[in-house]
PDB file of N, CA and C in Angstrom:
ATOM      1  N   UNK A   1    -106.937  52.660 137.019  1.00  0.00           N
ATOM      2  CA  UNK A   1    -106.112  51.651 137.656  1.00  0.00           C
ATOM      3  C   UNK A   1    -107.000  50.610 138.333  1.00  0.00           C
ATOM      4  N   UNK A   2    -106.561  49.297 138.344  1.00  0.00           N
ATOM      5  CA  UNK A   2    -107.517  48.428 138.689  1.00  0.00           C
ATOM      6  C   UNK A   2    -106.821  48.182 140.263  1.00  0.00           C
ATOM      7  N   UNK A   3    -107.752  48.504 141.114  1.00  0.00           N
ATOM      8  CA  UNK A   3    -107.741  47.477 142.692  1.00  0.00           C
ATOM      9  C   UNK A   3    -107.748  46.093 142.723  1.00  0.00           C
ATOM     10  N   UNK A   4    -106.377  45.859 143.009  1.00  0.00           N
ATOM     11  CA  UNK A   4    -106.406  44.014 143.272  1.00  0.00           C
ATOM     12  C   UNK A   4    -105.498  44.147 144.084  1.00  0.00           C
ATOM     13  N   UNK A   5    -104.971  42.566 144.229  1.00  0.00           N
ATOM     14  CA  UNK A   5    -103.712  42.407 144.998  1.00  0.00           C
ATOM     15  C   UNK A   5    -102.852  42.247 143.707  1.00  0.00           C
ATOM     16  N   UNK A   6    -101.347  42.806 144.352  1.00  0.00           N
ATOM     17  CA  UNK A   6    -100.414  42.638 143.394  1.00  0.00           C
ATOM     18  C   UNK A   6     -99.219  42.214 144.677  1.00  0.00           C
ATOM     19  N   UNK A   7     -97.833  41.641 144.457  1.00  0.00           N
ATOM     20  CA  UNK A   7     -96.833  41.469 145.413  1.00  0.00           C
ATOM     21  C   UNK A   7     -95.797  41.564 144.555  1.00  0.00           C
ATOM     22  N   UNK A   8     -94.731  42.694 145.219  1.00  0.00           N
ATOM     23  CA  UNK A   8     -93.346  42.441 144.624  1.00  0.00           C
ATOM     24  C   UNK A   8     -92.602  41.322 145.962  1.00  0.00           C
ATOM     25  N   UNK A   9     -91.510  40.659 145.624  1.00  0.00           N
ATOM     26  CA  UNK A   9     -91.359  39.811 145.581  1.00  0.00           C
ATOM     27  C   UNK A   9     -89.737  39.240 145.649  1.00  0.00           C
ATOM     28  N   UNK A  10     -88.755  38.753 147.003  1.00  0.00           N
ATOM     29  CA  UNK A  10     -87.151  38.647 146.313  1.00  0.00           C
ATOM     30  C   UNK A  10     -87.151  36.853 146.139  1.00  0.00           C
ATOM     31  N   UNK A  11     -86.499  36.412 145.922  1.00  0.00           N
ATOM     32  CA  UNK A  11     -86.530  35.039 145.222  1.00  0.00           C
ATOM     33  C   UNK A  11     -84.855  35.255 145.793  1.00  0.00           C
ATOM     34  N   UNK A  12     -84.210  33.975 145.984  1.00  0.00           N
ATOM     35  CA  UNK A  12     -83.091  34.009 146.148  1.00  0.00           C
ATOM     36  C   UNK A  12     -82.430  31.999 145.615  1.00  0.00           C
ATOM     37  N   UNK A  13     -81.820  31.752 145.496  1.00  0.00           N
ATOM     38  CA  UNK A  13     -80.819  29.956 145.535  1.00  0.00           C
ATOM     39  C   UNK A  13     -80.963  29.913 146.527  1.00  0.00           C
ATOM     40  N   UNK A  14     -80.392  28.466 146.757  1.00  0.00           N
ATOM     41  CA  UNK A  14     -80.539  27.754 147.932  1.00  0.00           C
ATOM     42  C   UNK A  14     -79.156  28.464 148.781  1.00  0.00           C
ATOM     43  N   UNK A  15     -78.161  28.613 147.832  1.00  0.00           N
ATOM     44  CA  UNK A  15     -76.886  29.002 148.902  1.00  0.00           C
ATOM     45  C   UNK A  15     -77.175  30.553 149.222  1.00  0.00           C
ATOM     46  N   UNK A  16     -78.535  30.830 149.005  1.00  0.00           N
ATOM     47  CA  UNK A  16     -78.663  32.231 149.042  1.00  0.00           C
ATOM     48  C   UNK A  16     -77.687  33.663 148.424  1.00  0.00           C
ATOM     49  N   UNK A  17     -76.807  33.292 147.491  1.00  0.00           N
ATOM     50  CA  UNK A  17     -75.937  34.568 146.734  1.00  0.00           C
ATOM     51  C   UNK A  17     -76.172  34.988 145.957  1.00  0.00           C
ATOM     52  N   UNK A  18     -77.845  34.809 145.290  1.00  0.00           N
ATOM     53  CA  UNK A  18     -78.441  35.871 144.461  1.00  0.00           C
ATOM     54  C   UNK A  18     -79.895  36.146 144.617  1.00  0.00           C
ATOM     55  N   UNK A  19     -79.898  37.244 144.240  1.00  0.00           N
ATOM     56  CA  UNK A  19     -81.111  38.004 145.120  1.00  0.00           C
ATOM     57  C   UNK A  19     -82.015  38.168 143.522  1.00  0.00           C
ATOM     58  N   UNK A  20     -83.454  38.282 143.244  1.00  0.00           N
ATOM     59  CA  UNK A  20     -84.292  38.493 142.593  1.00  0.00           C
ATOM     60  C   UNK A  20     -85.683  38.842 142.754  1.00  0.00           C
ATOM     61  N   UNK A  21     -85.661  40.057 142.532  1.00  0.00           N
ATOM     62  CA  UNK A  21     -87.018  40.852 142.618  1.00  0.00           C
ATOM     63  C   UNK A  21     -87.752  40.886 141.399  1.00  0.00           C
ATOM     64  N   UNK A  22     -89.209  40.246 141.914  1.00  0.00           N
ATOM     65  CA  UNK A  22     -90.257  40.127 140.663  1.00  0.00           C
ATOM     66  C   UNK A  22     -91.428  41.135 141.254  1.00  0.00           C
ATOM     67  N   UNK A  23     -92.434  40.888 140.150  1.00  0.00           N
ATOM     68  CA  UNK A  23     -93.917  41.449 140.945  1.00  0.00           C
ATOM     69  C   UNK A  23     -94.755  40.530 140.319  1.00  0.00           C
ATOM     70  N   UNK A  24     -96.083  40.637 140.932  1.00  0.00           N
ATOM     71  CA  UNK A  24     -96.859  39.208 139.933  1.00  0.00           C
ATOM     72  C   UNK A  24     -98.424  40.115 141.016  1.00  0.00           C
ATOM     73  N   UNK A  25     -99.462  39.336 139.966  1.00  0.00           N
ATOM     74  CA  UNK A  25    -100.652  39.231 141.140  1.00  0.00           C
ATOM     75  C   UNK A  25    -101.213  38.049 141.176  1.00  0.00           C
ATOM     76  N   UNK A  26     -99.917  37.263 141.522  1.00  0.00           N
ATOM     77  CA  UNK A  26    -100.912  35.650 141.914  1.00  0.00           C
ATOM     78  C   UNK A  26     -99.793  35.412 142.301  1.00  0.00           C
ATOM     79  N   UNK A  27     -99.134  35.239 143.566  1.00  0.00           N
ATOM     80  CA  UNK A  27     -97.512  34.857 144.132  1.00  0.00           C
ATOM     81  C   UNK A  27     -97.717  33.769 144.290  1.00  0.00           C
ATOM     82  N   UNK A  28     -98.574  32.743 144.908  1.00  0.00           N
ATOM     83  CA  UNK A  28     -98.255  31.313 144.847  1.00  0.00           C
ATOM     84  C   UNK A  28     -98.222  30.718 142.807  1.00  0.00           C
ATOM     85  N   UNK A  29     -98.716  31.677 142.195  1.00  0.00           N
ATOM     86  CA  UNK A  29     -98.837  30.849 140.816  1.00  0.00           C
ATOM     87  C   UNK A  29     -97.220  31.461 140.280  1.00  0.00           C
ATOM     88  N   UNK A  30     -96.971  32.360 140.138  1.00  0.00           N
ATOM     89  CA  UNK A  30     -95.469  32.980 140.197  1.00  0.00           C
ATOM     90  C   UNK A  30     -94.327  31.659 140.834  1.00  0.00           C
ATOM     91  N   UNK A  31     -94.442  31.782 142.204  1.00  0.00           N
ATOM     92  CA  UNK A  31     -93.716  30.918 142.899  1.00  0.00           C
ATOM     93  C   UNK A  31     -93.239  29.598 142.264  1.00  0.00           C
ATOM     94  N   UNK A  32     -94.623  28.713 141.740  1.00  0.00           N
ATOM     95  CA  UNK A  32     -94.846  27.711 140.749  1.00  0.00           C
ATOM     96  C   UNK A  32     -93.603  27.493 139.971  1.00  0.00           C
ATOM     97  N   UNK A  33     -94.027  28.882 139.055  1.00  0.00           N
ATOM     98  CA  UNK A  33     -93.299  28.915 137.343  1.00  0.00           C
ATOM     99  C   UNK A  33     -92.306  29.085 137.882  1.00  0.00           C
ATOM    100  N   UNK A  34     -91.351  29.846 138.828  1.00  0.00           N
ATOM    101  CA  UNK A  34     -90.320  29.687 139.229  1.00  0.00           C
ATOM    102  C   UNK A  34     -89.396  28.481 139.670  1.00  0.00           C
ATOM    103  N   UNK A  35     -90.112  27.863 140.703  1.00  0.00           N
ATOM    104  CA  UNK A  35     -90.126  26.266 140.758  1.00  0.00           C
ATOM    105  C   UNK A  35     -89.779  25.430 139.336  1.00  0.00           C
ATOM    106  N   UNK A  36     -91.181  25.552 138.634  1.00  0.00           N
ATOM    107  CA  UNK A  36     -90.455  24.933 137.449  1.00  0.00           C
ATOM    108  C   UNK A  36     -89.702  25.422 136.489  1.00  0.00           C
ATOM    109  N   UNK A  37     -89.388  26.015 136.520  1.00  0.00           N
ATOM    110  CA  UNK A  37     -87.859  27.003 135.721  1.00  0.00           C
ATOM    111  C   UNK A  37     -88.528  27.493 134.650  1.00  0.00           C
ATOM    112  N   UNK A  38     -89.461  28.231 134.240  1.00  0.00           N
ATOM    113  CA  UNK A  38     -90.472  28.680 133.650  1.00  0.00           C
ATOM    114  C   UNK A  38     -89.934  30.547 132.952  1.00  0.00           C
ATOM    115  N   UNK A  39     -88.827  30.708 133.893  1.00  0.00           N
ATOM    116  CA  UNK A  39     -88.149  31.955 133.817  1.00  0.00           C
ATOM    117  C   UNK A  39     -86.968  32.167 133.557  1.00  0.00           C
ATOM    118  N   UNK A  40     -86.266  32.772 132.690  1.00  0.00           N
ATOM    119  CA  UNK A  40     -84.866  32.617 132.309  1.00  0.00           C
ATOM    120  C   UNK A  40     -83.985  32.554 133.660  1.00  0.00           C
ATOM    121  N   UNK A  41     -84.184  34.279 133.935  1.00  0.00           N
ATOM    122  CA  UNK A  41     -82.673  34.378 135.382  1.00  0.00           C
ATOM    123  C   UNK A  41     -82.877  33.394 136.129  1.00  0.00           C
ATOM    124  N   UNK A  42     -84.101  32.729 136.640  1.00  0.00           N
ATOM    125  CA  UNK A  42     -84.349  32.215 137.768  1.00  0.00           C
ATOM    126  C   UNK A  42     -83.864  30.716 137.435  1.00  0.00           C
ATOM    127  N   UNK A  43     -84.282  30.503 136.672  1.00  0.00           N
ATOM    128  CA  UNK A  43     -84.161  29.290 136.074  1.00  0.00           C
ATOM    129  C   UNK A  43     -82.502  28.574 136.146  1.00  0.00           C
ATOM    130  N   UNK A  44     -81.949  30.234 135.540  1.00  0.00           N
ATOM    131  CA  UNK A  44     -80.241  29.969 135.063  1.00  0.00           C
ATOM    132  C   UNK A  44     -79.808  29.576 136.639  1.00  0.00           C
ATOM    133  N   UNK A  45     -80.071  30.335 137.725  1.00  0.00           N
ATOM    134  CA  UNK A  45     -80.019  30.431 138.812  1.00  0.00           C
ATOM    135  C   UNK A  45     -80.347  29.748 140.508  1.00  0.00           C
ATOM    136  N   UNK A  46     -81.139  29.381 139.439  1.00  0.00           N
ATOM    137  CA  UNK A  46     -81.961  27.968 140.781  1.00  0.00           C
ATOM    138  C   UNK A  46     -82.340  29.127 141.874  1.00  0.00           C
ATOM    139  N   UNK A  47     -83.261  30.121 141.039  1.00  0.00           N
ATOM    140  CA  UNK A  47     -83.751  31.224 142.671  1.00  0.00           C
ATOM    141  C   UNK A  47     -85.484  30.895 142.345  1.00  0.00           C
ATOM    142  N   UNK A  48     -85.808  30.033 143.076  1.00  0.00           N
ATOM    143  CA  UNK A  48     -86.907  30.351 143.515  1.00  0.00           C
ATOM    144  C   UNK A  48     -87.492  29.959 145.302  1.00  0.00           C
ATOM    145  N   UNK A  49     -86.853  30.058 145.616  1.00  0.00           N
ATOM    146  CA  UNK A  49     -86.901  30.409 147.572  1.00  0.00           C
ATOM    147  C   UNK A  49     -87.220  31.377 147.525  1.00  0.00           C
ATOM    148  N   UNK A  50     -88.602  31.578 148.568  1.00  0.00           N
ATOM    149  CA  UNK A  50     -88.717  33.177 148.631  1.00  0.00           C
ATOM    150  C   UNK A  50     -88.126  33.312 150.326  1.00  0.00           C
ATOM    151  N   UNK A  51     -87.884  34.632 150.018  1.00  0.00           N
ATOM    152  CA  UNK A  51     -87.261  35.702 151.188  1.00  0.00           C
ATOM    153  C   UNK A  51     -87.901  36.686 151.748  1.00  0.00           C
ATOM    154  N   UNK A  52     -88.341  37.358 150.944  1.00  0.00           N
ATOM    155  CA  UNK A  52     -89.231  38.467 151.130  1.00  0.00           C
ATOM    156  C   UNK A  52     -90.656  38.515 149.982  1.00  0.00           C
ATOM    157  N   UNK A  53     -91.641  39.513 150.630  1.00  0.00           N
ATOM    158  CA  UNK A  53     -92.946  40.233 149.882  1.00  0.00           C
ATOM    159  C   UNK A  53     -93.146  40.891 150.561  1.00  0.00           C
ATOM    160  N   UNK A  54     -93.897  41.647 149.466  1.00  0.00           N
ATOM    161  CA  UNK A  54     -94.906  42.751 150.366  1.00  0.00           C
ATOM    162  C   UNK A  54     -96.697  43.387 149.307  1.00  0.00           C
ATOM    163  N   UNK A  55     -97.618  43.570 149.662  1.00  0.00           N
ATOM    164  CA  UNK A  55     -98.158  43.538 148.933  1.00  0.00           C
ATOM    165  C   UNK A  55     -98.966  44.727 148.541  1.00  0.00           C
ATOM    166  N   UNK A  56     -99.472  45.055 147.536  1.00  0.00           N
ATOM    167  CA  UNK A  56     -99.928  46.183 147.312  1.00  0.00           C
ATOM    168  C   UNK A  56    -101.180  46.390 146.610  1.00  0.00           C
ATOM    169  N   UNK A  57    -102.194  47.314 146.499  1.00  0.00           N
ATOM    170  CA  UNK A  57    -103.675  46.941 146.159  1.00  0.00           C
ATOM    171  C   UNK A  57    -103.278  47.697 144.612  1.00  0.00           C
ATOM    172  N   UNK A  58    -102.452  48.512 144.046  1.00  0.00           N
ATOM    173  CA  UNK A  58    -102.419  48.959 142.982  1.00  0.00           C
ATOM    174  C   UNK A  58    -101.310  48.380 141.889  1.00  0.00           C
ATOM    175  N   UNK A  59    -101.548  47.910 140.744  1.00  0.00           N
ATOM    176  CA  UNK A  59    -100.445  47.590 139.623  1.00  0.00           C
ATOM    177  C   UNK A  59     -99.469  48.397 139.600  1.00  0.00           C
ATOM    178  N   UNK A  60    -100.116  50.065 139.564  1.00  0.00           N
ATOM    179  CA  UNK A  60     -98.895  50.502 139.594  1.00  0.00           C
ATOM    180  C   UNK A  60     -97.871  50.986 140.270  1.00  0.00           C
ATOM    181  N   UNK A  61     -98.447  50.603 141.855  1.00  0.00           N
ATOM    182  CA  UNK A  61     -97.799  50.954 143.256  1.00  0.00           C
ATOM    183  C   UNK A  61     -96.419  49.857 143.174  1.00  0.00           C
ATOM    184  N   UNK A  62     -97.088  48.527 142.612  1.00  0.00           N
ATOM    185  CA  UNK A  62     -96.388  47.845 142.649  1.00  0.00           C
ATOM    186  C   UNK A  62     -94.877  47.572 141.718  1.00  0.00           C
ATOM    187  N   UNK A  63     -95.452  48.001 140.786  1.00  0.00           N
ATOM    188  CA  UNK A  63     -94.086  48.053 139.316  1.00  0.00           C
ATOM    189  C   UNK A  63     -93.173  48.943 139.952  1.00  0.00           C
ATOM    190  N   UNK A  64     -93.862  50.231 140.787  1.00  0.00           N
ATOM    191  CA  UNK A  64     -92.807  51.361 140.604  1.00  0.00           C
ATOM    192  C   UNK A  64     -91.755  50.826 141.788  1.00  0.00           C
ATOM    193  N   UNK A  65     -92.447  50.135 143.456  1.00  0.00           N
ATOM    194  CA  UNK A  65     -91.790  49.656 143.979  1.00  0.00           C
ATOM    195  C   UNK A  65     -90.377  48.778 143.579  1.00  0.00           C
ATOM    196  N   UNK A  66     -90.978  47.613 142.597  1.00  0.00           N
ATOM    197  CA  UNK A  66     -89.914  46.185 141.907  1.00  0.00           C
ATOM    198  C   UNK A  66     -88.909  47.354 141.136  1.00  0.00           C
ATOM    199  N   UNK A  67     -89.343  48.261 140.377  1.00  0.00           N
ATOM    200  CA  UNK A  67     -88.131  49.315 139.998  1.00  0.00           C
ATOM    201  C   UNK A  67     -87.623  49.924 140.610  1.00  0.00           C
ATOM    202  N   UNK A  68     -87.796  50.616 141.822  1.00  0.00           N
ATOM    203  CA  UNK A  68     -87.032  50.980 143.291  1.00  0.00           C
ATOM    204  C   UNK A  68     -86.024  50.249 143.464  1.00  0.00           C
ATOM    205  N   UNK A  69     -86.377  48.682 143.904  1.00  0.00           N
ATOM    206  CA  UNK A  69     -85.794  47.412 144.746  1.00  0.00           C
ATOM    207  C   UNK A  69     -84.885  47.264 143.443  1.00  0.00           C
ATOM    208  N   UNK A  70     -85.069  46.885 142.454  1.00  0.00           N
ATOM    209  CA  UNK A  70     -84.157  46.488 141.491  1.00  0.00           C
ATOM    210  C   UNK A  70     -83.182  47.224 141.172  1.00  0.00           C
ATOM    211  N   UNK A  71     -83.303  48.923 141.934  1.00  0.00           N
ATOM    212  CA  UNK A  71     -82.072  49.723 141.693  1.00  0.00           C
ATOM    213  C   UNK A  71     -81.655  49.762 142.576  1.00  0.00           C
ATOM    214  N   UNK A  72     -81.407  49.208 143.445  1.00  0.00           N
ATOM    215  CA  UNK A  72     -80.636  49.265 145.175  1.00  0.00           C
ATOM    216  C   UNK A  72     -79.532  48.174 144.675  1.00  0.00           C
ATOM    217  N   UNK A  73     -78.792  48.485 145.640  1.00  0.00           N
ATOM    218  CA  UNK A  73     -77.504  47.592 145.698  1.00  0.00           C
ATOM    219  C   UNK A  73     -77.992  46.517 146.692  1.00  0.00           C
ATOM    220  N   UNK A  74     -76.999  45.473 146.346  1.00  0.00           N
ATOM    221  CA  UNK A  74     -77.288  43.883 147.045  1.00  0.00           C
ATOM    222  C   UNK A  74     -77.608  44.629 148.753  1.00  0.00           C
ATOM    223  N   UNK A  75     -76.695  45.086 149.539  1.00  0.00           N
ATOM    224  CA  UNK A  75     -76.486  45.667 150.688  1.00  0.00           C
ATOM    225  C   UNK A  75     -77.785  46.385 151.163  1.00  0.00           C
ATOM    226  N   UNK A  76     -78.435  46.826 150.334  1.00  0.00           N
ATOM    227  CA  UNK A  76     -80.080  47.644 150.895  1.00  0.00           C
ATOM    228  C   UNK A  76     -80.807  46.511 150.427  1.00  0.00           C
ATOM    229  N   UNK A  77     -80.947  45.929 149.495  1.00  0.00           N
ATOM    230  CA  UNK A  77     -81.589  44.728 149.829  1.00  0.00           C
ATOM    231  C   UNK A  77     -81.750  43.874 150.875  1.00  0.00           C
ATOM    232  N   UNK A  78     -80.343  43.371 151.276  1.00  0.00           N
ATOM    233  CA  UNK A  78     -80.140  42.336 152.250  1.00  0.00           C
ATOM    234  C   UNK A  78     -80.888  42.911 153.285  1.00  0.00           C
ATOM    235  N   UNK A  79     -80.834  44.619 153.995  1.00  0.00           N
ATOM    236  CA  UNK A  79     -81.432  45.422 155.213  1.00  0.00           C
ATOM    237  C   UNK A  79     -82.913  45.234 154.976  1.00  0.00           C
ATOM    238  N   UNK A  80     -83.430  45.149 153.455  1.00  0.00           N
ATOM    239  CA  UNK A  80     -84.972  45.063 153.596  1.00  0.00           C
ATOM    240  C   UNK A  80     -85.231  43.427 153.873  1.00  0.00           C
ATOM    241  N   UNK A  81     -84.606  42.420 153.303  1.00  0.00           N
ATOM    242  CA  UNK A  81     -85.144  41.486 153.636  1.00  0.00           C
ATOM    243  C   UNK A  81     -84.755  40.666 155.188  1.00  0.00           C
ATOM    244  N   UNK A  82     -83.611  41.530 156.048  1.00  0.00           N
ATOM    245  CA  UNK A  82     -83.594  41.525 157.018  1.00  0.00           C
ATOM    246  C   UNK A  82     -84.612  41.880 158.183  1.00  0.00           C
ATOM    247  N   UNK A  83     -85.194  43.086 157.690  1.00  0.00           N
ATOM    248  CA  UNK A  83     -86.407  43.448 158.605  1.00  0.00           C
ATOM    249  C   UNK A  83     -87.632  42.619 158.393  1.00  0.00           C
ATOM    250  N   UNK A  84     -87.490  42.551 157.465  1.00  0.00           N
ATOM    251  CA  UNK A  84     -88.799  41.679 157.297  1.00  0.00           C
ATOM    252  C   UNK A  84     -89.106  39.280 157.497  1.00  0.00           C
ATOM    253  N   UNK A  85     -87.567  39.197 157.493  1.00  0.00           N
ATOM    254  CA  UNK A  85     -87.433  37.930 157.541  1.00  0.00           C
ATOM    255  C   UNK A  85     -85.397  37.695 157.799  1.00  0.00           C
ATOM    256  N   UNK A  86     -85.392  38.284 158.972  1.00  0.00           N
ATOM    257  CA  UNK A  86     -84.242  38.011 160.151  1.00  0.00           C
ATOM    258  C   UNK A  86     -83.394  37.092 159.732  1.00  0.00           C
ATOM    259  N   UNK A  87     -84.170  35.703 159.962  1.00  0.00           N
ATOM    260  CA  UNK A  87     -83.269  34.520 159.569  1.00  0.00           C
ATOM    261  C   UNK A  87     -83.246  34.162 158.189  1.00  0.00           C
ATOM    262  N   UNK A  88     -83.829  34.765 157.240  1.00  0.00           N
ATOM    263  CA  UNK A  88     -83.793  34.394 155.622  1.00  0.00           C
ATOM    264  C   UNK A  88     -84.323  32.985 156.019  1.00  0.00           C
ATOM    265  N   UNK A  89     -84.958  32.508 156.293  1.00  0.00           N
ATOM    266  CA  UNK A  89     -86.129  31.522 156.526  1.00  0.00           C
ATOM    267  C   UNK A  89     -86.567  31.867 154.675  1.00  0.00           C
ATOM    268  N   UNK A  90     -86.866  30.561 154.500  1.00  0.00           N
ATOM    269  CA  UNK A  90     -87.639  30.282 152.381  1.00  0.00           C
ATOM    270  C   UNK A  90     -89.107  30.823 152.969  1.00  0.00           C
ATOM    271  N   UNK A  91     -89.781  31.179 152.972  1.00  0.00           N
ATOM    272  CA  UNK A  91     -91.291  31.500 153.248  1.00  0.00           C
ATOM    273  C   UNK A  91     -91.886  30.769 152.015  1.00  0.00           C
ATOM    274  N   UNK A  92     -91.657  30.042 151.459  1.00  0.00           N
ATOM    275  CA  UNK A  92     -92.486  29.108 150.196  1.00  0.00           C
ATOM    276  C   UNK A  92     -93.507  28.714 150.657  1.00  0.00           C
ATOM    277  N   UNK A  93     -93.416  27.727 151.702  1.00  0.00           N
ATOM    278  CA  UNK A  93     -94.510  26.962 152.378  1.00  0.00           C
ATOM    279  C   UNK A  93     -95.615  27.693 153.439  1.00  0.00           C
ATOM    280  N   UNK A  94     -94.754  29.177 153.506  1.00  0.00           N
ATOM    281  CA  UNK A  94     -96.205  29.775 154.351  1.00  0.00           C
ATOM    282  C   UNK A  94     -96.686  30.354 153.747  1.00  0.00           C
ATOM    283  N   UNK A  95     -96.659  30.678 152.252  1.00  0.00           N
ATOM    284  CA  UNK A  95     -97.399  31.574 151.009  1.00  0.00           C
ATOM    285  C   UNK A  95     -98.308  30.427 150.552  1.00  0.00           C
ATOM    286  N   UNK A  96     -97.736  29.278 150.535  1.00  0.00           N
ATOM    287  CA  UNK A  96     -98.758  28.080 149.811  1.00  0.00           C
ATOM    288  C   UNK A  96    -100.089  28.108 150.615  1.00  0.00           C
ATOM    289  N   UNK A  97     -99.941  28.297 152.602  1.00  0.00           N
ATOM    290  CA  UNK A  97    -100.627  28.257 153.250  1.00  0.00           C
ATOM    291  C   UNK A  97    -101.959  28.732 152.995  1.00  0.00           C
ATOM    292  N   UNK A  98    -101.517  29.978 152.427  1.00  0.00           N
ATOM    293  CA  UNK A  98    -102.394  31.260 152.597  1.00  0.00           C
ATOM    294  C   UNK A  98    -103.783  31.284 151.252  1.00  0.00           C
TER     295      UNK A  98
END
């Protein structure tokens, strides 16, 4: 297994009523292709606001997580990206920061 950074990842619209969990190991280049509609759901969807991340040093820490998150209902979602970002604040511009 290779040591890097990897981040899963929720993406949401602007009116915020759909939620999308990715994983990538380059989240500002991810973020991008999302931006430019580079991705089907997201694309169909206009989700690329981020909401939440979290990050992980293993590929496969990370897949198994985005398959976790992707089997939860909207409702355990909303609680994770609550703890981690309260006001659903877009965090786009503080990932670009970084």
């Amino acid at each position: 297994m290779k040591d890097h950074s990897y981040y899963v990842y929720i993406l949401t619209n602007y009116s915020k009523t759909v939620l999308y969990v990715g994983v990538t190991n380059n989240l500002v280049r991810r973020l991008d292709e999302h931006k430019q509609g580079l991705s089907g759901f997201t694309a169909k969807y206009n989700c690329f606001y981020l909401l939440y991340w979290e990050h992980h040093k293993y590929v496969y820490n990370a897949i198994e997580r985005e398959k976790e998150i992707k089997g939860w209902r909207r409702s355990k979602k909303e609680t994770l990206i609550n703890e981690f970002n309260p006001e659903w604040k877009f965090l786009n511009d503080e990932i670009q920061d970084q």
